[in-house]
N, C-alpha and C. Protein backbone atom coordinates (compact mmCIF):
# COMPACT_ATOMS: atom_id res chain seq x y z
N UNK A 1 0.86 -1.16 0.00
CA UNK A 1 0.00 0.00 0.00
C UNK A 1 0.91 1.23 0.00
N UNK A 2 0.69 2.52 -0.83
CA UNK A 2 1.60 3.62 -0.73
C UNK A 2 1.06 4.44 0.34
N UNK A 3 2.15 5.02 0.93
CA UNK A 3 2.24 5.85 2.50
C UNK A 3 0.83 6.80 2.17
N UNK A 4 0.56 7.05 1.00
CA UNK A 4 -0.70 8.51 1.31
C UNK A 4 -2.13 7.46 1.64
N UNK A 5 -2.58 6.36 0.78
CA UNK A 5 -3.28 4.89 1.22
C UNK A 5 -3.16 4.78 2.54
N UNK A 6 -2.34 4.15 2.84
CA UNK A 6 -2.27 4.29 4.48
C UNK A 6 -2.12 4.98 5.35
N UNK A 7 -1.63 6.10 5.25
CA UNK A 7 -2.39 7.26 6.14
C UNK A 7 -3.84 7.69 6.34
N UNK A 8 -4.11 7.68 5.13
CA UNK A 8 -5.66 8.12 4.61
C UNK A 8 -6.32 6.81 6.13
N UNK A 9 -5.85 5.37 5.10
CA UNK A 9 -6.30 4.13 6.07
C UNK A 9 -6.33 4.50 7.60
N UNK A 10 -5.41 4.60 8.05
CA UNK A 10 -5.11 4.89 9.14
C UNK A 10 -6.35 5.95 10.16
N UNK A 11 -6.08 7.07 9.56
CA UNK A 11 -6.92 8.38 10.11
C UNK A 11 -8.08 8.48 9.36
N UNK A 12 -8.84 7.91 8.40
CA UNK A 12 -9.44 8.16 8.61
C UNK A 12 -10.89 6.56 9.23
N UNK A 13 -9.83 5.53 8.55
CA UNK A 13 -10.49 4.11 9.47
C UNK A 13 -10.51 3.33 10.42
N UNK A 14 -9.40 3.72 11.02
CA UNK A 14 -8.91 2.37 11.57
C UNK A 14 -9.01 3.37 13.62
N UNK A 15 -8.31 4.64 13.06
CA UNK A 15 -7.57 5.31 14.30
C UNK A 15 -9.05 5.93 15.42
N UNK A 16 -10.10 6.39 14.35
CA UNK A 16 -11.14 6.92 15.45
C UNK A 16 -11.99 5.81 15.58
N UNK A 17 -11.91 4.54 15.48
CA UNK A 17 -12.86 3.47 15.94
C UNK A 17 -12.23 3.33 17.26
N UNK A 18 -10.94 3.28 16.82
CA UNK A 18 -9.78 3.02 18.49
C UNK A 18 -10.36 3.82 19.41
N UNK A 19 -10.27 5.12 18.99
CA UNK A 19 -10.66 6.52 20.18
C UNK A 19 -11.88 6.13 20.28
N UNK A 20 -12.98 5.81 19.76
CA UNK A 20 -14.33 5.71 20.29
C UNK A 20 -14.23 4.45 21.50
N UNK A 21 -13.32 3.38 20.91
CA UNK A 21 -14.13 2.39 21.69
C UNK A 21 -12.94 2.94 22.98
N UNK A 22 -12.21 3.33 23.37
CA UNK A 22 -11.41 4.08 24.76
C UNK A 22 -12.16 4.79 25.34
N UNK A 23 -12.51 5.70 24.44
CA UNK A 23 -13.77 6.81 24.90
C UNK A 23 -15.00 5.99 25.69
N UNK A 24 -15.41 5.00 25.13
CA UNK A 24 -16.67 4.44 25.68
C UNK A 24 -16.20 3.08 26.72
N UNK A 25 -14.91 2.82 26.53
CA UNK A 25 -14.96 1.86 27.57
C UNK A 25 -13.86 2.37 28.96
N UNK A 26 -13.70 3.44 28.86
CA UNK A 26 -12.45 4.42 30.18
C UNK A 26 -13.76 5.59 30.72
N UNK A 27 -13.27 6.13 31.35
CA UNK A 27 -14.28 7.45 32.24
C UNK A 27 -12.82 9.02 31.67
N UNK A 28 -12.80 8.73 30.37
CA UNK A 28 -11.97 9.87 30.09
C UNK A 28 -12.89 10.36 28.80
N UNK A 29 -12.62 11.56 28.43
CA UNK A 29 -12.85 12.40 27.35
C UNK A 29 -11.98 12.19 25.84
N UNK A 30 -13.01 12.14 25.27
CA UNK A 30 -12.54 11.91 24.01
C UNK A 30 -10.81 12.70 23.89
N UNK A 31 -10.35 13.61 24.05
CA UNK A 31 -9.37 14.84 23.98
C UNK A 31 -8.08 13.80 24.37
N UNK A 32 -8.69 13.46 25.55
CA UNK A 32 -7.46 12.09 26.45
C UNK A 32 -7.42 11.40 25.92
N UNK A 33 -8.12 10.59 25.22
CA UNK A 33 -8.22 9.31 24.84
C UNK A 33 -7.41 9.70 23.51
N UNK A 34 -7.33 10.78 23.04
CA UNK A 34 -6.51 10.82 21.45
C UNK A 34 -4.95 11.68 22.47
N UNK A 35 -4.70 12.08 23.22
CA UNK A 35 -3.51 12.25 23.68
C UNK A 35 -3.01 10.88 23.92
N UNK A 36 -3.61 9.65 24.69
CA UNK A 36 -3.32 9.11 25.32
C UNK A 36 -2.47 7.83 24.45
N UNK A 37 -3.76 7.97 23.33
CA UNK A 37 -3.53 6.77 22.12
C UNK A 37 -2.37 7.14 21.27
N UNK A 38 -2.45 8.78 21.30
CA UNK A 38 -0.94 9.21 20.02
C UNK A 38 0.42 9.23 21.00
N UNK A 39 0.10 8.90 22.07
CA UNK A 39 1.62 8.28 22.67
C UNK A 39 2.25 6.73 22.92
N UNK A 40 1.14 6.28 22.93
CA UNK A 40 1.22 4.80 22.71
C UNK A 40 2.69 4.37 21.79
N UNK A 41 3.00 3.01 22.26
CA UNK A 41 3.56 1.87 21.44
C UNK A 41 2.92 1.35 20.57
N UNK A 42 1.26 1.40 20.97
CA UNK A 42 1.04 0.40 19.63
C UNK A 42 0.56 1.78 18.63
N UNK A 43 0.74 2.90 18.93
CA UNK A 43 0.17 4.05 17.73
C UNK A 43 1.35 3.97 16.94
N UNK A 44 2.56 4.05 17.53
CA UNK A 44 3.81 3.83 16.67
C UNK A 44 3.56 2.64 16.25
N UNK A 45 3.62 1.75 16.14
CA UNK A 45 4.03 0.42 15.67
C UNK A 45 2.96 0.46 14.78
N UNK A 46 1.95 1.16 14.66
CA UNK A 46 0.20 0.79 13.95
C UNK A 46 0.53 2.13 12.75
N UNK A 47 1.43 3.02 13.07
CA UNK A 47 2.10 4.13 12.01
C UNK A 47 3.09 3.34 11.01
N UNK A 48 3.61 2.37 11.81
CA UNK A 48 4.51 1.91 11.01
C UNK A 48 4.36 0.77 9.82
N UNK A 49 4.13 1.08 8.64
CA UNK A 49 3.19 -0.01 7.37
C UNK A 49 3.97 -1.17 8.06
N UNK A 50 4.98 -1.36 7.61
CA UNK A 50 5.43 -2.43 7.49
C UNK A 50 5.03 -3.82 8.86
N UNK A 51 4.64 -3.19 9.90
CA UNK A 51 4.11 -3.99 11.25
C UNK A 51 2.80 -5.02 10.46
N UNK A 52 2.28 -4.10 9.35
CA UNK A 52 1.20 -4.53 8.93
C UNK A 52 -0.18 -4.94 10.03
N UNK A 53 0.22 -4.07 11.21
CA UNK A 53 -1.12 -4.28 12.34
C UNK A 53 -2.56 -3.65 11.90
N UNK A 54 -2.20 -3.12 10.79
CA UNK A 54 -3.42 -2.05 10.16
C UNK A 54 -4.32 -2.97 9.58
N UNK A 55 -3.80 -4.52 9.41
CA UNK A 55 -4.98 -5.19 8.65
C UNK A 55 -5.72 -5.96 9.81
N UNK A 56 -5.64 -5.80 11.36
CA UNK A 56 -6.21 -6.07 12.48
C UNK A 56 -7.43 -5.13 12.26
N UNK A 57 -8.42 -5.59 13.41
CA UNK A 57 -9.58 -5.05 13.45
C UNK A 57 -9.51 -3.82 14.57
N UNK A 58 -10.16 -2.79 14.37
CA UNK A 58 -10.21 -1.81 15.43
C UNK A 58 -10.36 -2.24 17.32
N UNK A 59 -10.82 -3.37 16.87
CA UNK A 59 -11.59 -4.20 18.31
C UNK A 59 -9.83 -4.66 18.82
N UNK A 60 -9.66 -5.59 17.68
CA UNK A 60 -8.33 -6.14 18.10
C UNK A 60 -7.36 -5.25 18.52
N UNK A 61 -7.50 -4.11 17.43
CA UNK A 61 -5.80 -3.36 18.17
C UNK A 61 -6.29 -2.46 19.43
N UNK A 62 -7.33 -2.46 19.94
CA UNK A 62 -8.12 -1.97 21.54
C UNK A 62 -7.69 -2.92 22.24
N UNK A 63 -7.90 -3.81 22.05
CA UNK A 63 -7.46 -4.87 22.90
C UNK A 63 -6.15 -4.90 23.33
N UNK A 64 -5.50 -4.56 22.44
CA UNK A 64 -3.82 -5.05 22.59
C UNK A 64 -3.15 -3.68 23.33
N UNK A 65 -3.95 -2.25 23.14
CA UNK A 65 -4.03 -1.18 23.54
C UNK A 65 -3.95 -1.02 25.01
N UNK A 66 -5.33 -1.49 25.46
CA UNK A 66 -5.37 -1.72 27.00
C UNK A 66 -4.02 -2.79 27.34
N UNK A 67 -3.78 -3.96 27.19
CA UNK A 67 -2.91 -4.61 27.11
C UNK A 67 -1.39 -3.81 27.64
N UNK A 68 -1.39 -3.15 26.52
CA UNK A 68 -0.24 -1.84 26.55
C UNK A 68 -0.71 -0.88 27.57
N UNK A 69 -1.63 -0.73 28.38
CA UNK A 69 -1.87 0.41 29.16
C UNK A 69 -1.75 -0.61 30.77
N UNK A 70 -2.15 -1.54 30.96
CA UNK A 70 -2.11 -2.56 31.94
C UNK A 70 -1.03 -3.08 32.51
N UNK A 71 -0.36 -3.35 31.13
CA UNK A 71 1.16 -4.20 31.53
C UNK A 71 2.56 -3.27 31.02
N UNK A 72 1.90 -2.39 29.93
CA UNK A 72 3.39 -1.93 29.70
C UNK A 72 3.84 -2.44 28.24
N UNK A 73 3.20 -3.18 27.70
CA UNK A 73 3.48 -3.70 26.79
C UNK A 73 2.62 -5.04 25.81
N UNK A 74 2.50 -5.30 24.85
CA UNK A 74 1.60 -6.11 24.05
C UNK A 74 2.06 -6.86 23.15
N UNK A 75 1.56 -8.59 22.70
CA UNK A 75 2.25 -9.20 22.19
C UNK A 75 1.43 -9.28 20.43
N UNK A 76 2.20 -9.39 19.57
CA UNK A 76 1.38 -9.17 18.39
C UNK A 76 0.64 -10.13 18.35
N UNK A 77 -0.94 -10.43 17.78
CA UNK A 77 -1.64 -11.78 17.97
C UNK A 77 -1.07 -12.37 16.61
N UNK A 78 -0.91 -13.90 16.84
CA UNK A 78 -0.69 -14.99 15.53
C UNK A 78 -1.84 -14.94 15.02
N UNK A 79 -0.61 -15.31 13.72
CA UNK A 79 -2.01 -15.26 12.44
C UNK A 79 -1.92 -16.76 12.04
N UNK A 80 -2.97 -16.80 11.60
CA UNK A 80 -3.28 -18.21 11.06
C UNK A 80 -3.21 -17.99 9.44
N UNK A 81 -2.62 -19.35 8.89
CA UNK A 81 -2.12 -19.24 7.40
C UNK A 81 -3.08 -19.82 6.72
């Protein structure tokens, strides 16, 4: 996919499903929840094409999110071939 594709991907599909479902499952404000997410490990790693985490589901990379907010860190889920 070329970098303007996946940015586009990124912001405009993938990144505010994340913030909604933080927003609706934390007692924070939307404002936090996009500070909170654009400091993240997995926002970097989910910026970065090549991780290819962008073809995960919004649900999934929440998951792995909290994960990262709980422990500090998140393991990529296996894929099945």
């Amino acid at each position: 996919m070329n970098i303007e594709k996946f940015n586009i991907c990124l912001v405009v599909a993938i990144i505010p499903q994340i913030i909604d479902l933080i927003v609706k499952n934390s007692n924070i404000t939307e404002w936090q929840a996009i500070k909170i997410f654009y400091h993240s490990k997995l926002y970097r790693d989910l910026s970065d094409e090549s991780t290819k985490l962008w073809h995960f589901s919004p649900l999934l990379l929440y998951t792995l999110f909290q994960d990262e907010m709980l422990t500090g860190s998140y393991e990529y889920p296996e894929v099945g071939l």
